[in-house]
C-alpha atoms as a PDB file:
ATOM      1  CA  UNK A   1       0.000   0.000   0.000  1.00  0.00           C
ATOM      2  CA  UNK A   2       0.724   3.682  -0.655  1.00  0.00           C
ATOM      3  CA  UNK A   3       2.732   5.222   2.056  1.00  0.00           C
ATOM      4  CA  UNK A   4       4.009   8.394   2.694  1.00  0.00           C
ATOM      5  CA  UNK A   5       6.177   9.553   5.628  1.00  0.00           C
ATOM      6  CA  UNK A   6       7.268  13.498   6.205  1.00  0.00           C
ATOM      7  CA  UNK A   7      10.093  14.647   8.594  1.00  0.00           C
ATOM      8  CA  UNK A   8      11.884  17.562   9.393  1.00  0.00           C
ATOM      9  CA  UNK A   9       9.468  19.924  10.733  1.00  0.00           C
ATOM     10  CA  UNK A  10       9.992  22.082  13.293  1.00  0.00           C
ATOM     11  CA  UNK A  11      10.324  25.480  15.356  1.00  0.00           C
ATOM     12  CA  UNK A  12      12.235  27.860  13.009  1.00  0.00           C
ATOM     13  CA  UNK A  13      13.012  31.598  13.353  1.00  0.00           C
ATOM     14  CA  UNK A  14      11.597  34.027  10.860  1.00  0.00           C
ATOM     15  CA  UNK A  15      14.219  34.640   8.376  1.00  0.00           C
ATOM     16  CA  UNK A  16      15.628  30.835   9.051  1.00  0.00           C
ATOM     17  CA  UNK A  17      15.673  27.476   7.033  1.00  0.00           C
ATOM     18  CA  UNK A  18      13.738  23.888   6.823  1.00  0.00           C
ATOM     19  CA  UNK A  19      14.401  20.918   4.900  1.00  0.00           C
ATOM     20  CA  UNK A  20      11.409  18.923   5.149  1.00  0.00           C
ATOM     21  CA  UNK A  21      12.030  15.080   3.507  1.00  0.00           C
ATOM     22  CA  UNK A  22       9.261  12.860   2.346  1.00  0.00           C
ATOM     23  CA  UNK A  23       9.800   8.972   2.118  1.00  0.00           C
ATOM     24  CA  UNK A  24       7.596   7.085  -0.307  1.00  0.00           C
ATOM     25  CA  UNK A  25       6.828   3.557  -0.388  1.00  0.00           C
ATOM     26  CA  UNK A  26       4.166   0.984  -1.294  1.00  0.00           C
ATOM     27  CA  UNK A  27       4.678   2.163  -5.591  1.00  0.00           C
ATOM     28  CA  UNK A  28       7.301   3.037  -8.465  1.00  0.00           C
ATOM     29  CA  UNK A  29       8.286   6.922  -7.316  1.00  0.00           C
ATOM     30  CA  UNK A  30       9.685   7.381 -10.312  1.00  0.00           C
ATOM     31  CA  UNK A  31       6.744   7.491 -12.321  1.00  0.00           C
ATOM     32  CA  UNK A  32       4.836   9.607 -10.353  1.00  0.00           C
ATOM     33  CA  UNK A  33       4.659  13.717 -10.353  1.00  0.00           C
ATOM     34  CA  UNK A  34       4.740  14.452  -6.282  1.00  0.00           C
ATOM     35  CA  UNK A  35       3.705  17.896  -4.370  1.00  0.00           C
ATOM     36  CA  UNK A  36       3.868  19.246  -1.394  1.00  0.00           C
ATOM     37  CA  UNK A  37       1.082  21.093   0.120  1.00  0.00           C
ATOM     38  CA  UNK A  38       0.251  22.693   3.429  1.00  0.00           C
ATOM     39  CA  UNK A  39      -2.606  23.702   5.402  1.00  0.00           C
ATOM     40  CA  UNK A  40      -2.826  26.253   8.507  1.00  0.00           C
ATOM     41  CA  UNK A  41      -5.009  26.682  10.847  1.00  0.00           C
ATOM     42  CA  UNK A  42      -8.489  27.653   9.748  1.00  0.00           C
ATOM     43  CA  UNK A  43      -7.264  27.678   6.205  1.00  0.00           C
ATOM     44  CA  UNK A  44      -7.889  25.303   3.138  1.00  0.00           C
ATOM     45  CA  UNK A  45      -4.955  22.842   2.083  1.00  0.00           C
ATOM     46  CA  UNK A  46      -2.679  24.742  -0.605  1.00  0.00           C
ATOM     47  CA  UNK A  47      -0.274  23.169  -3.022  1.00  0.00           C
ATOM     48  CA  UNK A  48       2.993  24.834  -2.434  1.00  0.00           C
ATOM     49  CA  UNK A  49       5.315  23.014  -4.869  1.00  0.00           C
ATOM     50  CA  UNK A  50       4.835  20.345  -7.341  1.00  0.00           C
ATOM     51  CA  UNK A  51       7.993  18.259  -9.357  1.00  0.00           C
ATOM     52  CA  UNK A  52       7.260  15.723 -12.240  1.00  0.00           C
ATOM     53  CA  UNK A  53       8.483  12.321 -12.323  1.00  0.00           C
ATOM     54  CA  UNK A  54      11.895  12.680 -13.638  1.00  0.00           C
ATOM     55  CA  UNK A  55      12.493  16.231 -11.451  1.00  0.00           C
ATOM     56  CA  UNK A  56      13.154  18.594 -14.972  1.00  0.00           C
ATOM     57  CA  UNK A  57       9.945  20.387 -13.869  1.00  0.00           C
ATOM     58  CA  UNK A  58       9.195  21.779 -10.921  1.00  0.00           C
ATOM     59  CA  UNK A  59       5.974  24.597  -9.936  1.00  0.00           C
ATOM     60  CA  UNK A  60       5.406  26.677  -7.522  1.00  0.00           C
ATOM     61  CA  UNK A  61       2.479  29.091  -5.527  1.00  0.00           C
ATOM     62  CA  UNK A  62       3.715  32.537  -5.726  1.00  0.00           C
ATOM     63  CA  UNK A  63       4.009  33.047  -2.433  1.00  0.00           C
ATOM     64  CA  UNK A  64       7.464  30.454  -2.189  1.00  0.00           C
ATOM     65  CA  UNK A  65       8.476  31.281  -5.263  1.00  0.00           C
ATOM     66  CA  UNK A  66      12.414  31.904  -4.711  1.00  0.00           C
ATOM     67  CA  UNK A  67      12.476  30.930  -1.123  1.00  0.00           C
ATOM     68  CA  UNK A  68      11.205  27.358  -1.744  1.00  0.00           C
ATOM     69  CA  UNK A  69      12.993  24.413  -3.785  1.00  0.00           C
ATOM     70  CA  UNK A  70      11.475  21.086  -4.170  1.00  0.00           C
ATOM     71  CA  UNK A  71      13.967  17.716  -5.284  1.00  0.00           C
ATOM     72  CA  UNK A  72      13.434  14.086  -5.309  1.00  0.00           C
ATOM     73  CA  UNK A  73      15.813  11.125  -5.197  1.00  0.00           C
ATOM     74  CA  UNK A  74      14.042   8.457  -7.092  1.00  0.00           C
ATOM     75  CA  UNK A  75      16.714   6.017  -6.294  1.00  0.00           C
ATOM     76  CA  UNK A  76      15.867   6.513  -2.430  1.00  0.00           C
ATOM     77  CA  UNK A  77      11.907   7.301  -3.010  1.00  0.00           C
ATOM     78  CA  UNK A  78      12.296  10.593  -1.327  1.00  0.00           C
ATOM     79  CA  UNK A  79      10.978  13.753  -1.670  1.00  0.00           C
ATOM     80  CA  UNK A  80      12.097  17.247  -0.699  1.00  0.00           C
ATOM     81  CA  UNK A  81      11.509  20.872   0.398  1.00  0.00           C
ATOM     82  CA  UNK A  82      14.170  22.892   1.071  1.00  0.00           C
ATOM     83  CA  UNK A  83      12.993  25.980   2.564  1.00  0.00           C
ATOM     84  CA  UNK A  84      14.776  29.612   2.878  1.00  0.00           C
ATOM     85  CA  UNK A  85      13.525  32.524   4.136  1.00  0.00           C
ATOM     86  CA  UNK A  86      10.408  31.524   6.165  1.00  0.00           C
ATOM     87  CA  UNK A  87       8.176  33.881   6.922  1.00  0.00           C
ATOM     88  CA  UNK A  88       5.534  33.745   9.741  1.00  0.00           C
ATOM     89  CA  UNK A  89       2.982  32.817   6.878  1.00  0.00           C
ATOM     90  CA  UNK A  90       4.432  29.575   5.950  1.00  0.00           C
ATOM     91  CA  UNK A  91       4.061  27.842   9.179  1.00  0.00           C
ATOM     92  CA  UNK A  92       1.342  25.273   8.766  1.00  0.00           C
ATOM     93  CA  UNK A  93       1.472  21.565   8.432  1.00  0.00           C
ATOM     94  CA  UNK A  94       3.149  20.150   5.366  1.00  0.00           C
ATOM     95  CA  UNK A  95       1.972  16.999   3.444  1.00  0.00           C
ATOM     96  CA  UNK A  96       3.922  15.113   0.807  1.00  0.00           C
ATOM     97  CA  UNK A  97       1.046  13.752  -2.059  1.00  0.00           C
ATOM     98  CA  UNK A  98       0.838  11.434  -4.882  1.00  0.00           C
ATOM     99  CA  UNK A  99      -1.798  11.122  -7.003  1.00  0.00           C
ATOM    100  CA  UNK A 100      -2.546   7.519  -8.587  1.00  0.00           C
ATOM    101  CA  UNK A 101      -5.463   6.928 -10.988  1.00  0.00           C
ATOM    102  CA  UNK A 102      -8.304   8.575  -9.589  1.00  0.00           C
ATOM    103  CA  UNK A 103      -7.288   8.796  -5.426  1.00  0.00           C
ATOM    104  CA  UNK A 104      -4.855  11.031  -4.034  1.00  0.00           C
ATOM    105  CA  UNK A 105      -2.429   9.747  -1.095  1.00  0.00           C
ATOM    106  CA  UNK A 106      -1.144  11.763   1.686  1.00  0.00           C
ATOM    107  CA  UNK A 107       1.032  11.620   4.462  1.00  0.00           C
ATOM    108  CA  UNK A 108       0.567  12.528   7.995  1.00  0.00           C
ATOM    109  CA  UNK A 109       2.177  15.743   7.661  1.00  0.00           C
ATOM    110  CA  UNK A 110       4.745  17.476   9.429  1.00  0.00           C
ATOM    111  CA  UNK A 111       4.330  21.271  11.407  1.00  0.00           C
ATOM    112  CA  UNK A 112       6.371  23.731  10.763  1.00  0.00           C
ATOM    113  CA  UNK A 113       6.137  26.684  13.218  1.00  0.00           C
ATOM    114  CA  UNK A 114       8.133  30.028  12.086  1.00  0.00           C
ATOM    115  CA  UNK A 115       8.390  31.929  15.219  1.00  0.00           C
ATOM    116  CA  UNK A 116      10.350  34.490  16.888  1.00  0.00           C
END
């Protein structure tokens, strides 16, 4: 089964850095365009960065455009965000996705908090 496992969350200081990591099993990663999205409190889910199977392409919402890089490693099944220049706005919880055929998978998420 699908599985999808985020880490690297955490408390950062506006201004600071995150590198959150996504770990994909349970399907062939390298066929698959993955995103990240987020979601803060009282707000609706948002895709924040999207990269197609073979990484050349890569999106992004304007509001992370130049502070936020996404990357995969298909020979480890992991996804990335690499994240510069937070800003009180980006905390929210942060979900790795994959769509196949008609569903959509997510993991659990991880928080980030921006904070000073």
């Amino acid at each position: 089964q699908v599985q999808l496992v985020e880490s690297g969350g955490g408390l950062v200081q506006p201004g600071g850095s995150l590198r959150l990591s996504c770990s994909a099993s349970g399907f062939t990663f390298s066929s698959y365009l993955m995103s990240w999205y987020r979601q803060a409190p009282g707000k609706e889910r948002e895709l924040v960065a999207s990269i197609t199977s073979g990484g050349d392409n890569t999106n992004y919402a304007d509001s992370v455009k130049g502070r936020f890089t996404i990357s995969r490693d298909n020979a480890k099944s992991t996804l990335y965000l690499q994240m510069n220049s937070l800003k009180p706005d980006d905390a929210a919880v942060y979900y790795c996705s994959v769509l196949r055929v008609i569903r959509r998978f997510w993991g659990q998420g991880t928080q980030v908090t921006v904070s000073s």
